[in-house]
C-alpha atoms as a PDB file:
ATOM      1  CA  UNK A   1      16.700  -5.982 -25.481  1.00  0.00           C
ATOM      2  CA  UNK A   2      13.774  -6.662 -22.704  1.00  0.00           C
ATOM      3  CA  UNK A   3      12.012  -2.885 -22.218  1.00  0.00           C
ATOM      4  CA  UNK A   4      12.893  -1.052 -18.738  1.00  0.00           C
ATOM      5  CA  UNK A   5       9.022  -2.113 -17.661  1.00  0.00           C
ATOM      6  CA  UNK A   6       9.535  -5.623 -18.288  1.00  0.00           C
ATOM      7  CA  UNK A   7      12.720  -5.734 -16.158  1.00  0.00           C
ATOM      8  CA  UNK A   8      11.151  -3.775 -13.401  1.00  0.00           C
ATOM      9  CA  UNK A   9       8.488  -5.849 -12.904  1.00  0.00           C
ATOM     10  CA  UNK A  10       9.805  -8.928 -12.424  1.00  0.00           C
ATOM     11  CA  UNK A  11      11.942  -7.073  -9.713  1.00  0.00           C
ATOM     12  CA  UNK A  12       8.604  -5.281  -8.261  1.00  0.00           C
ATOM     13  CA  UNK A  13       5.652  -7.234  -8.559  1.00  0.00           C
ATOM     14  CA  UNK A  14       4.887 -10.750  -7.496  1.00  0.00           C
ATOM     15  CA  UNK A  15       1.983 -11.898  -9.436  1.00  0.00           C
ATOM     16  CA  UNK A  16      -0.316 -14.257  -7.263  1.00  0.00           C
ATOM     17  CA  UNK A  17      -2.609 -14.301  -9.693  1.00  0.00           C
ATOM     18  CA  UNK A  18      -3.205 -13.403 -13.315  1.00  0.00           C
ATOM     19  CA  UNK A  19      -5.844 -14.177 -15.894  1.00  0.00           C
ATOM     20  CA  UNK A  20      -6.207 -13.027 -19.179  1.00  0.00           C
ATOM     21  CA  UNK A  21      -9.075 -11.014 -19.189  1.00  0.00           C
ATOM     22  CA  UNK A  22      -9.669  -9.559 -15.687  1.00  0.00           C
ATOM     23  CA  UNK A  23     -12.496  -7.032 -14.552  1.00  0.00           C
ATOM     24  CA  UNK A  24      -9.597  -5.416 -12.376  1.00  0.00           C
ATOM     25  CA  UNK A  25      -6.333  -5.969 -11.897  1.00  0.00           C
ATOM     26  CA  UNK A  26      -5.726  -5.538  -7.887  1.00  0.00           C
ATOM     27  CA  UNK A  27      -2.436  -4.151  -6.277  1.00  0.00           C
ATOM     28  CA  UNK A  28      -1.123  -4.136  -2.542  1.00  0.00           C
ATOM     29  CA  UNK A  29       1.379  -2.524  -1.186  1.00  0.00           C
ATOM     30  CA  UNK A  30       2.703  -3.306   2.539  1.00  0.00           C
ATOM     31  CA  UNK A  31       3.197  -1.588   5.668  1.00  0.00           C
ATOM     32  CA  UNK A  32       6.591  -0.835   7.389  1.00  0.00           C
ATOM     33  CA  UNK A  33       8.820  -3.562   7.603  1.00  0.00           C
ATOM     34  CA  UNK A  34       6.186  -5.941   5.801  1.00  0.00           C
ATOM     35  CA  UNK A  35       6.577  -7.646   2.335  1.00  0.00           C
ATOM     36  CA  UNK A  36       4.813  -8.451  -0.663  1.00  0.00           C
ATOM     37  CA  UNK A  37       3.365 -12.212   0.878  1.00  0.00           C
ATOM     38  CA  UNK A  38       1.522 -10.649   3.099  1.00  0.00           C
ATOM     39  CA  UNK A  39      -0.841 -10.376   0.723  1.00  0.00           C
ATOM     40  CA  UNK A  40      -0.397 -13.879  -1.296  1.00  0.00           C
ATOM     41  CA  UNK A  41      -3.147 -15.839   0.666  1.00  0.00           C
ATOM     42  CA  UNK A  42      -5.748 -13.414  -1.089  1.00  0.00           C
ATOM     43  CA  UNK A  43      -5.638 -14.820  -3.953  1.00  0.00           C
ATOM     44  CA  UNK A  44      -7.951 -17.849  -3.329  1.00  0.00           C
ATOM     45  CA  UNK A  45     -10.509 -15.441  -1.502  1.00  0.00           C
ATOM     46  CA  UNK A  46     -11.084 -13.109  -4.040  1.00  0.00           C
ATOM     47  CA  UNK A  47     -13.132 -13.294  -7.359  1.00  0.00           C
ATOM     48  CA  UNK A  48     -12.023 -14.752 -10.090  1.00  0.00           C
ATOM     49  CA  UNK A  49     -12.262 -11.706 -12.011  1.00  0.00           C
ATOM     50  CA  UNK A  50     -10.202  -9.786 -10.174  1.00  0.00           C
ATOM     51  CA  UNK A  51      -6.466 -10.993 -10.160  1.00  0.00           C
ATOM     52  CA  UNK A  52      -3.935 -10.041  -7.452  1.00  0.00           C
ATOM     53  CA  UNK A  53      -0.268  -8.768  -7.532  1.00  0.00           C
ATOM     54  CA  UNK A  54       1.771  -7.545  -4.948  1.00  0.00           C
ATOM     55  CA  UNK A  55       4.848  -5.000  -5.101  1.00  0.00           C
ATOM     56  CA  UNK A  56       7.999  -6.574  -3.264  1.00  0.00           C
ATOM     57  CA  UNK A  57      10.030  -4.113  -1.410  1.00  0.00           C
ATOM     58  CA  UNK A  58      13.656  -4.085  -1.641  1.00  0.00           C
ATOM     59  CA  UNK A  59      15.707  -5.701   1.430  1.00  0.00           C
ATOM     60  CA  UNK A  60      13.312  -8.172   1.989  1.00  0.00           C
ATOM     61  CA  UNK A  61      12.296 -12.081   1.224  1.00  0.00           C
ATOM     62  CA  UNK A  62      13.845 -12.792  -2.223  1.00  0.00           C
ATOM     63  CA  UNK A  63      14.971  -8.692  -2.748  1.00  0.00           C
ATOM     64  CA  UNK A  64      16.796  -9.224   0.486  1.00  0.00           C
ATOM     65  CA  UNK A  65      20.497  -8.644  -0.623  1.00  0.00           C
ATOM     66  CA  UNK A  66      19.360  -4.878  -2.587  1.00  0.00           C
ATOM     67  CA  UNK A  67      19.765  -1.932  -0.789  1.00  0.00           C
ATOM     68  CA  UNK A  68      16.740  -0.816   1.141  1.00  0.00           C
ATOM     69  CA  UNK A  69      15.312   2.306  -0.218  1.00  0.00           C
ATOM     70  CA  UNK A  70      15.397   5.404   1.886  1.00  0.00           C
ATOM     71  CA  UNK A  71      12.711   8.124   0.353  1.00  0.00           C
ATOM     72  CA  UNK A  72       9.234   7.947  -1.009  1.00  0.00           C
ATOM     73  CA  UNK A  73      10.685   9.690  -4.318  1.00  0.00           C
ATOM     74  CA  UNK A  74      12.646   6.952  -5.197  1.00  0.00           C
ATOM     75  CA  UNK A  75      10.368   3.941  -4.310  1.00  0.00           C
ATOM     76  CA  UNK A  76       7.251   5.194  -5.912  1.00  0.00           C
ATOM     77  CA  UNK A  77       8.650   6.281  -9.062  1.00  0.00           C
ATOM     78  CA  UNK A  78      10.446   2.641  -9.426  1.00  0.00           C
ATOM     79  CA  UNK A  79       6.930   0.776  -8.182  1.00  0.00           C
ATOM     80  CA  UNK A  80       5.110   2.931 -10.907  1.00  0.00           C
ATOM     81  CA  UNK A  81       7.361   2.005 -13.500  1.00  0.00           C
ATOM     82  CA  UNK A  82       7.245  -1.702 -13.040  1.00  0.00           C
ATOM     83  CA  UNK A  83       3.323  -1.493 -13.362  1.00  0.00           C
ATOM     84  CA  UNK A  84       3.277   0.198 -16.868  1.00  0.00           C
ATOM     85  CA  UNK A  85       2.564  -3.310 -18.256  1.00  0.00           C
ATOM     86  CA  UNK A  86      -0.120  -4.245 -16.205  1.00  0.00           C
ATOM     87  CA  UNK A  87      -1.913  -1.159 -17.231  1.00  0.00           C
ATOM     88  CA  UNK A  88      -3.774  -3.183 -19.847  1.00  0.00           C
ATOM     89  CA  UNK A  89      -6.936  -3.741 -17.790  1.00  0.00           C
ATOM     90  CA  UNK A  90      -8.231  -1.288 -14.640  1.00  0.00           C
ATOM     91  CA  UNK A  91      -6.118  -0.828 -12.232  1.00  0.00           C
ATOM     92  CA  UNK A  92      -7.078  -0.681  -8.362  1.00  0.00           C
ATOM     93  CA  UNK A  93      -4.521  -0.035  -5.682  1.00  0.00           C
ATOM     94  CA  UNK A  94      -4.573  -1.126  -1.778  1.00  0.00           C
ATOM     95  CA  UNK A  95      -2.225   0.201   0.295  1.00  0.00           C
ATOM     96  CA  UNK A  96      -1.990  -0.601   4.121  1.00  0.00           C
ATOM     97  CA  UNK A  97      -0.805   1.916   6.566  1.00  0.00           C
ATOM     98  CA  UNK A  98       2.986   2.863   5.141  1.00  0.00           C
ATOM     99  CA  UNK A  99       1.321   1.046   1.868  1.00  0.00           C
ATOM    100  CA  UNK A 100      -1.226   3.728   1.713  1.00  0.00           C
ATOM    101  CA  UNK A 101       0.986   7.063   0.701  1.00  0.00           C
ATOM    102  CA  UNK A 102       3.341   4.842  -0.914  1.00  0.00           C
ATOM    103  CA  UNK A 103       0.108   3.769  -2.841  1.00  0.00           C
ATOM    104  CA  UNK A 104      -1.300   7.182  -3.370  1.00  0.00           C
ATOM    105  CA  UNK A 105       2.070   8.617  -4.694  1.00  0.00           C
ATOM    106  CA  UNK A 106       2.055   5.565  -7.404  1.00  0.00           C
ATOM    107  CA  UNK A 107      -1.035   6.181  -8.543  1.00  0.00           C
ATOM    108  CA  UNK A 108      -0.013  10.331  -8.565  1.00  0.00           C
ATOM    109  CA  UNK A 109       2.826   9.220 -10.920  1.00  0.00           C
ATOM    110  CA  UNK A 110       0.814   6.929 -12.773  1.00  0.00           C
ATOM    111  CA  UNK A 111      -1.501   9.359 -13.891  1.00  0.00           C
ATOM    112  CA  UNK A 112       0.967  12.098 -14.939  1.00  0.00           C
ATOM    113  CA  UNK A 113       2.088   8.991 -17.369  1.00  0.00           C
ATOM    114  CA  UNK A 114      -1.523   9.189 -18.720  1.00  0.00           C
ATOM    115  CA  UNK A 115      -2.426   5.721 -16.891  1.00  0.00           C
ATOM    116  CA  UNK A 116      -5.286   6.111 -14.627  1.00  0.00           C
ATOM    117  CA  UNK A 117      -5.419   3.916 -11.338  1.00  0.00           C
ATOM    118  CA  UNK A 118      -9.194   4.143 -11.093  1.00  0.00           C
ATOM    119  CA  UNK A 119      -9.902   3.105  -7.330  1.00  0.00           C
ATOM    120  CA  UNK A 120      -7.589   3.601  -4.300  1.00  0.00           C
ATOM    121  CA  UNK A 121      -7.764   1.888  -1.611  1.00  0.00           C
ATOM    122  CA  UNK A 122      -5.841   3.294   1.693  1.00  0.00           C
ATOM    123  CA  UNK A 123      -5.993   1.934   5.203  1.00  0.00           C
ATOM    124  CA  UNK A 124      -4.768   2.822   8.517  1.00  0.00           C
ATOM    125  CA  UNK A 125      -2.899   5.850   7.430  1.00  0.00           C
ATOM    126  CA  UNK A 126      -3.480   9.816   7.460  1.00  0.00           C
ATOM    127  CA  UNK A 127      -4.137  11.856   4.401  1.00  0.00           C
ATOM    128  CA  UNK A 128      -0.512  12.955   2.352  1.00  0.00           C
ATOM    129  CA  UNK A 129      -0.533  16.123   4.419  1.00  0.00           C
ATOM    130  CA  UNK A 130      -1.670  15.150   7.740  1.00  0.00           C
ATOM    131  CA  UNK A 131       1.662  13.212   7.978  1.00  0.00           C
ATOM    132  CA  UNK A 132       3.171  12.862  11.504  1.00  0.00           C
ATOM    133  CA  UNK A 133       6.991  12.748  10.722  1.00  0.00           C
ATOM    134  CA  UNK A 134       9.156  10.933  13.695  1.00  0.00           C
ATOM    135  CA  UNK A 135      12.575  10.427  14.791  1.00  0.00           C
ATOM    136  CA  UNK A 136      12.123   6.523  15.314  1.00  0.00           C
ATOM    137  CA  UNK A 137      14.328   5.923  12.288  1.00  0.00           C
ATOM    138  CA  UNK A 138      17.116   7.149  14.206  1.00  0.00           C
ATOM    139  CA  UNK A 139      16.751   5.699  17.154  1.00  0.00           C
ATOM    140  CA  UNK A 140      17.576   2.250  19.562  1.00  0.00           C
ATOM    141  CA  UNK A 141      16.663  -0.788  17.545  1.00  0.00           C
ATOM    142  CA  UNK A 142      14.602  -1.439  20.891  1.00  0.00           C
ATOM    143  CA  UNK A 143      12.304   1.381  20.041  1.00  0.00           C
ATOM    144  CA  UNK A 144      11.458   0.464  16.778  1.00  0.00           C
ATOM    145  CA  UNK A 145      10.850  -2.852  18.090  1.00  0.00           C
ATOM    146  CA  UNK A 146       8.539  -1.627  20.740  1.00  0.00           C
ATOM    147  CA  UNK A 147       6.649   0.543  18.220  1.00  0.00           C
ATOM    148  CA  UNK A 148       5.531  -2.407  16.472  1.00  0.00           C
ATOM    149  CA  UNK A 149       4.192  -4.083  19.896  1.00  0.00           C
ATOM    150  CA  UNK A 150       2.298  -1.006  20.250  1.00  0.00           C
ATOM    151  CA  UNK A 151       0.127  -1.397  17.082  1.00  0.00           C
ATOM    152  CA  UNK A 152      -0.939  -4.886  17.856  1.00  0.00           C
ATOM    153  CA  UNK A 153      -1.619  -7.341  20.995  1.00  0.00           C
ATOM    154  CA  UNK A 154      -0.922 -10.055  18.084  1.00  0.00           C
ATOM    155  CA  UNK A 155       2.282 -12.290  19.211  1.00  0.00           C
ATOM    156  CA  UNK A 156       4.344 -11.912  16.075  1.00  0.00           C
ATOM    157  CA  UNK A 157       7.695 -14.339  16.153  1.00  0.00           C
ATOM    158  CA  UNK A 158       9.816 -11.370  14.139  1.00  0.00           C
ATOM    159  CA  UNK A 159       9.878  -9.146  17.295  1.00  0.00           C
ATOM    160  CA  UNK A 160      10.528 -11.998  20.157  1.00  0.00           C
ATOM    161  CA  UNK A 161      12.992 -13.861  18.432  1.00  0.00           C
ATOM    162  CA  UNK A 162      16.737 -12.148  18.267  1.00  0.00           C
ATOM    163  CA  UNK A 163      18.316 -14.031  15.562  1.00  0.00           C
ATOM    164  CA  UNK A 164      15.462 -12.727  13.329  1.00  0.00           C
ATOM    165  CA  UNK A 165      16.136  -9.237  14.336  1.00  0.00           C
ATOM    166  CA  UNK A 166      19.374  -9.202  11.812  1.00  0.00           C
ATOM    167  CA  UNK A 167      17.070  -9.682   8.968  1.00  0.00           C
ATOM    168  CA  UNK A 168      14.007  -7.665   9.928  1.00  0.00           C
ATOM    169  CA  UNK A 169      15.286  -4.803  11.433  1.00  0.00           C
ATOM    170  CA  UNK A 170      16.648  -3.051   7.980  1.00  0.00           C
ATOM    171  CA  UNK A 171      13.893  -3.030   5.935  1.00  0.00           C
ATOM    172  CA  UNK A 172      12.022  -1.929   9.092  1.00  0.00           C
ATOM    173  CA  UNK A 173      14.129   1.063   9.879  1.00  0.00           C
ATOM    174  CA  UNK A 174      14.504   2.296   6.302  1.00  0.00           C
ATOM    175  CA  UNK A 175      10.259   2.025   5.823  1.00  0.00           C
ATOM    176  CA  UNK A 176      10.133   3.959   8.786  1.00  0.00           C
ATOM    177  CA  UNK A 177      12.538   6.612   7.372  1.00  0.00           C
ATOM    178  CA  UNK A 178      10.368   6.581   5.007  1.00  0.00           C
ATOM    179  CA  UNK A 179       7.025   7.281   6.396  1.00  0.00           C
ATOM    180  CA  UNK A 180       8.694   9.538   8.847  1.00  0.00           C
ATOM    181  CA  UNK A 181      10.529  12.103   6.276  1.00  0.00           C
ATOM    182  CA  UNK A 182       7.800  12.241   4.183  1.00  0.00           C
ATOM    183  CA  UNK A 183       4.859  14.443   3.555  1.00  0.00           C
ATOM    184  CA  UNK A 184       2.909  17.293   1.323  1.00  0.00           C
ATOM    185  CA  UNK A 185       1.803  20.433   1.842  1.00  0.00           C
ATOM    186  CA  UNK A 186      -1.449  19.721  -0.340  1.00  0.00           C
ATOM    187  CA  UNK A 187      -2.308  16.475  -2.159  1.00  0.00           C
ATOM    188  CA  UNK A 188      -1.795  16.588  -5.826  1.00  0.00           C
ATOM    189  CA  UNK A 189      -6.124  15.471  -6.613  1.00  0.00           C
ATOM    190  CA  UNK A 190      -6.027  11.994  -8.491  1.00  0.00           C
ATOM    191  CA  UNK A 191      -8.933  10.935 -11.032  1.00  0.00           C
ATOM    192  CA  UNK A 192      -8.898   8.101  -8.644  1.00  0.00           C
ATOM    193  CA  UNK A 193     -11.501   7.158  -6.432  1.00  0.00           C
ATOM    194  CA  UNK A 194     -10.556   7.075  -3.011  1.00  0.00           C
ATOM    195  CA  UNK A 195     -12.038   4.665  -0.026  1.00  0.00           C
ATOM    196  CA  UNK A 196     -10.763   4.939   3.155  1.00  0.00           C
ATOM    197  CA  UNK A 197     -10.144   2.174   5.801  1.00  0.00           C
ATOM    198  CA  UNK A 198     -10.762   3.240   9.008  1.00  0.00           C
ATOM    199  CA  UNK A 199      -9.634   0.814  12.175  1.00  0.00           C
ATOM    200  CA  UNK A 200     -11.402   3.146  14.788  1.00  0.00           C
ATOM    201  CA  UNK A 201      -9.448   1.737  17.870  1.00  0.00           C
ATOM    202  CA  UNK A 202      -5.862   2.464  15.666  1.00  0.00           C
ATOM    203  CA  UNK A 203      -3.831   5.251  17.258  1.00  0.00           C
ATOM    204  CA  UNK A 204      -2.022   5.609  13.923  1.00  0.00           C
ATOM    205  CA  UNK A 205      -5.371   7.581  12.285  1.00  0.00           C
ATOM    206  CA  UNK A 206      -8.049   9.751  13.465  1.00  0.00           C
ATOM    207  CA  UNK A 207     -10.941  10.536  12.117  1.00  0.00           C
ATOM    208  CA  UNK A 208      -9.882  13.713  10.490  1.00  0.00           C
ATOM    209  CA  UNK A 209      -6.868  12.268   9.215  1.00  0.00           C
ATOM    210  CA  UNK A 210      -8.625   9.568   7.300  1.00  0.00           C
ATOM    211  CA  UNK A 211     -11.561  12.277   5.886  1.00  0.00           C
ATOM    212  CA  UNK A 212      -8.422  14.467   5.298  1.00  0.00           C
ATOM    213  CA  UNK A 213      -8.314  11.895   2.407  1.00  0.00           C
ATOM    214  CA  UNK A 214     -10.861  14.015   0.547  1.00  0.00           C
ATOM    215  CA  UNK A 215      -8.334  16.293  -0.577  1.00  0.00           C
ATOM    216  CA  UNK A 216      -6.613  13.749  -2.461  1.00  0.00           C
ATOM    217  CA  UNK A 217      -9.443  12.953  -5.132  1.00  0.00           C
ATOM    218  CA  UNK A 218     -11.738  15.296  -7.409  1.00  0.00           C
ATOM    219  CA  UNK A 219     -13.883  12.358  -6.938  1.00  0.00           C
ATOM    220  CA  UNK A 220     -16.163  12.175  -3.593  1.00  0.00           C
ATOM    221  CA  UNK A 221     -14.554  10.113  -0.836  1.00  0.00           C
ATOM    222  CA  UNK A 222     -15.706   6.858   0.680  1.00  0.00           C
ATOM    223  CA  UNK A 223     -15.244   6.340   4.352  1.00  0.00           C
ATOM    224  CA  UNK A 224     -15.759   2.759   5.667  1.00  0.00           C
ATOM    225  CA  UNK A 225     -15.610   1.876   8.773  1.00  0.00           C
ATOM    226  CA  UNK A 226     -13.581  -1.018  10.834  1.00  0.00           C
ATOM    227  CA  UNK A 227     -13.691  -2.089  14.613  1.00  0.00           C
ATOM    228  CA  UNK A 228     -10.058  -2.910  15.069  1.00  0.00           C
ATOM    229  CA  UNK A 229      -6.782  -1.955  15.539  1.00  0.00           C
ATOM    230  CA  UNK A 230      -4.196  -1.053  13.238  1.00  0.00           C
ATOM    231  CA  UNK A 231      -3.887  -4.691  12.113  1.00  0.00           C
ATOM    232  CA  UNK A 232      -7.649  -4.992  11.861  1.00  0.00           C
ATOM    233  CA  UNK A 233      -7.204  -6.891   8.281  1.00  0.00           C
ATOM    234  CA  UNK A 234      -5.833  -9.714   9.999  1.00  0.00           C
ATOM    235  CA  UNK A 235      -8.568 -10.201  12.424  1.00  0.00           C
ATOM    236  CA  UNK A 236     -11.558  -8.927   9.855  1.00  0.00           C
ATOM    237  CA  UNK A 237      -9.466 -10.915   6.791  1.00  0.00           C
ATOM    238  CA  UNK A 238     -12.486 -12.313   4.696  1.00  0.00           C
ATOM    239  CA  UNK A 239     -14.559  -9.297   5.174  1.00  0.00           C
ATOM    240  CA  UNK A 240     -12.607  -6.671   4.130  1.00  0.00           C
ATOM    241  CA  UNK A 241     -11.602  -8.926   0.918  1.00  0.00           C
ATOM    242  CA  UNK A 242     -15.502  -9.332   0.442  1.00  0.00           C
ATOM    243  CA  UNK A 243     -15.563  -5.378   0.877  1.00  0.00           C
ATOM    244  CA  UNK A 244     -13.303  -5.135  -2.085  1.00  0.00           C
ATOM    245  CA  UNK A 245     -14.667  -6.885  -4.452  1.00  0.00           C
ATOM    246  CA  UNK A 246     -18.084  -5.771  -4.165  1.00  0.00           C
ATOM    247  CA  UNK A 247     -16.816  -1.740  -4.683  1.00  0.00           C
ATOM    248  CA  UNK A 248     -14.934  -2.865  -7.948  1.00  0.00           C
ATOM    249  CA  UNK A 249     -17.480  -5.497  -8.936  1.00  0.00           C
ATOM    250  CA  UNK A 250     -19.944  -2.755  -8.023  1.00  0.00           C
ATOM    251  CA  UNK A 251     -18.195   0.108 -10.223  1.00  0.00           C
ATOM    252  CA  UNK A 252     -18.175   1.416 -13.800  1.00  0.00           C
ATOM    253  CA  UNK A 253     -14.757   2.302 -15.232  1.00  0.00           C
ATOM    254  CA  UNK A 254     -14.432   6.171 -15.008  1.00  0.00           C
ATOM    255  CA  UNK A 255     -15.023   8.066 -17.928  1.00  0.00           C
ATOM    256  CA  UNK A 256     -12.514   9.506 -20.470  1.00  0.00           C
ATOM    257  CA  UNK A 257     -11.215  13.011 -19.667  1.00  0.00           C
ATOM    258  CA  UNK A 258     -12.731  15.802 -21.649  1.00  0.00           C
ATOM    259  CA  UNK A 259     -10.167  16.929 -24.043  1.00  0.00           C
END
């Protein structure tokens, strides 16, 4: 019988590419309503010693016919189990906007497992409690639709075509459930280090919700600035890959605990 690991991650993660002995093993996680290829074209810009995997959403691409999920509880806990057998080499998480908390609560659960993500990346998002909740979930189809517009002067074919509606709008609505219901009082303090993506012209973050981040780490936090909106990593692709991999070609692994 395959082990529960091995079975979740061939559900969870898409690996774009793996080596056998990486410096860092690299993982994104998507915003609302996106998917794991978002990220599959950073493969072939990245370092060779850095390999790439995504985490795949359910009710979307080639998860389309599961069930969405509706909570942060139950999608972080599944998205940390299918990376307990990557944890053979460092592990380095991006997460982008949505991507970011669901990113940060990974790593959370992650560590309580005794597996130690040792640099966090999160963009475009407020710290875990500087959350803004919402009732968008709920709402007209329409307004999700027009919330979307709102975070980038991109053309993007999913929004203006309606027979693509019936296969983007659930995964949408249920990652904005999401992001909307969920929150914490304080930030359980990872190992991790933190660096924080900052698009300064995004009206998704401000500048004390990204250094809110702080609270999030025992480690000090890295702010780095990006002129952009909240889909800045589009436009600024190449550089913030090149920003990457010079923090985790640039780092030592963190040290052991103290017993």
């Amino acid at each position: 019988m395959r082990p529960d690991w091995l079975a979740q991650g061939e559900r969870w993660v898409r690996p774009y590419r793996l080596s056998p002995m990486p410096r860092w093993r690299l993982v994104c996680f998507a915003h609302a309503g996106g998917s794991a290829s978002f990220f599959r074209d950073w493969a072939d810009a990245l370092p060779m010693e850095i390999d790439l995997l995504a985490i795949q959403y359910p009710g979307r691409e080639d998860r389309y016919s599961e069930a969405c999920l509706t909570d942060m509880h139950s999608l972080a806990e599944a998205a940390a189990q299918a990376l307990h057998g990557y944890a053979d080499r460092p592990l380095a998480l991006f997460g982008h906007s949505l991507g970011a908390v669901v990113a940060y609560e990974v790593a959370a659960r992650l560590e309580q497992r005794a597996i130690v993500v040792e640099h966090l990346f999160v963009s475009a998002h407020p710290a875990p409690q500087c959350q803004r909740g919402g009732q968008l979930h709920q709402g007209p189809d329409q307004a999700l639709l027009d919330d979307v517009r709102r975070l980038s002067s991109r053309p993007n074919p999913l929004l203006e075509d309606p027979a693509l509606h019936e296969l983007f709008l659930p995964g949408l609505r249920n990652d904005y459930r999401i992001v909307e219901t969920y929150g914490r009082a304080s930030p359980q303090p990872l190992r991790s280090r933190i660096e924080v993506f900052y698009p300064e012209q995004d009206p998704e973050v401000d500048l004390d919700e990204a250094l809110a981040w702080q609270a999030a780490s025992h480690q000090p936090l890295h702010l780095r600035r990006w002129d952009g909106e909240h889909f800045y990593l589009i436009e600024q692709r190449q550089a913030l890959l090149d920003a990457l991999a010079t923090t985790l070609l640039g780092c030592s692994p963190l040290p052991c605990p103290t017993p």
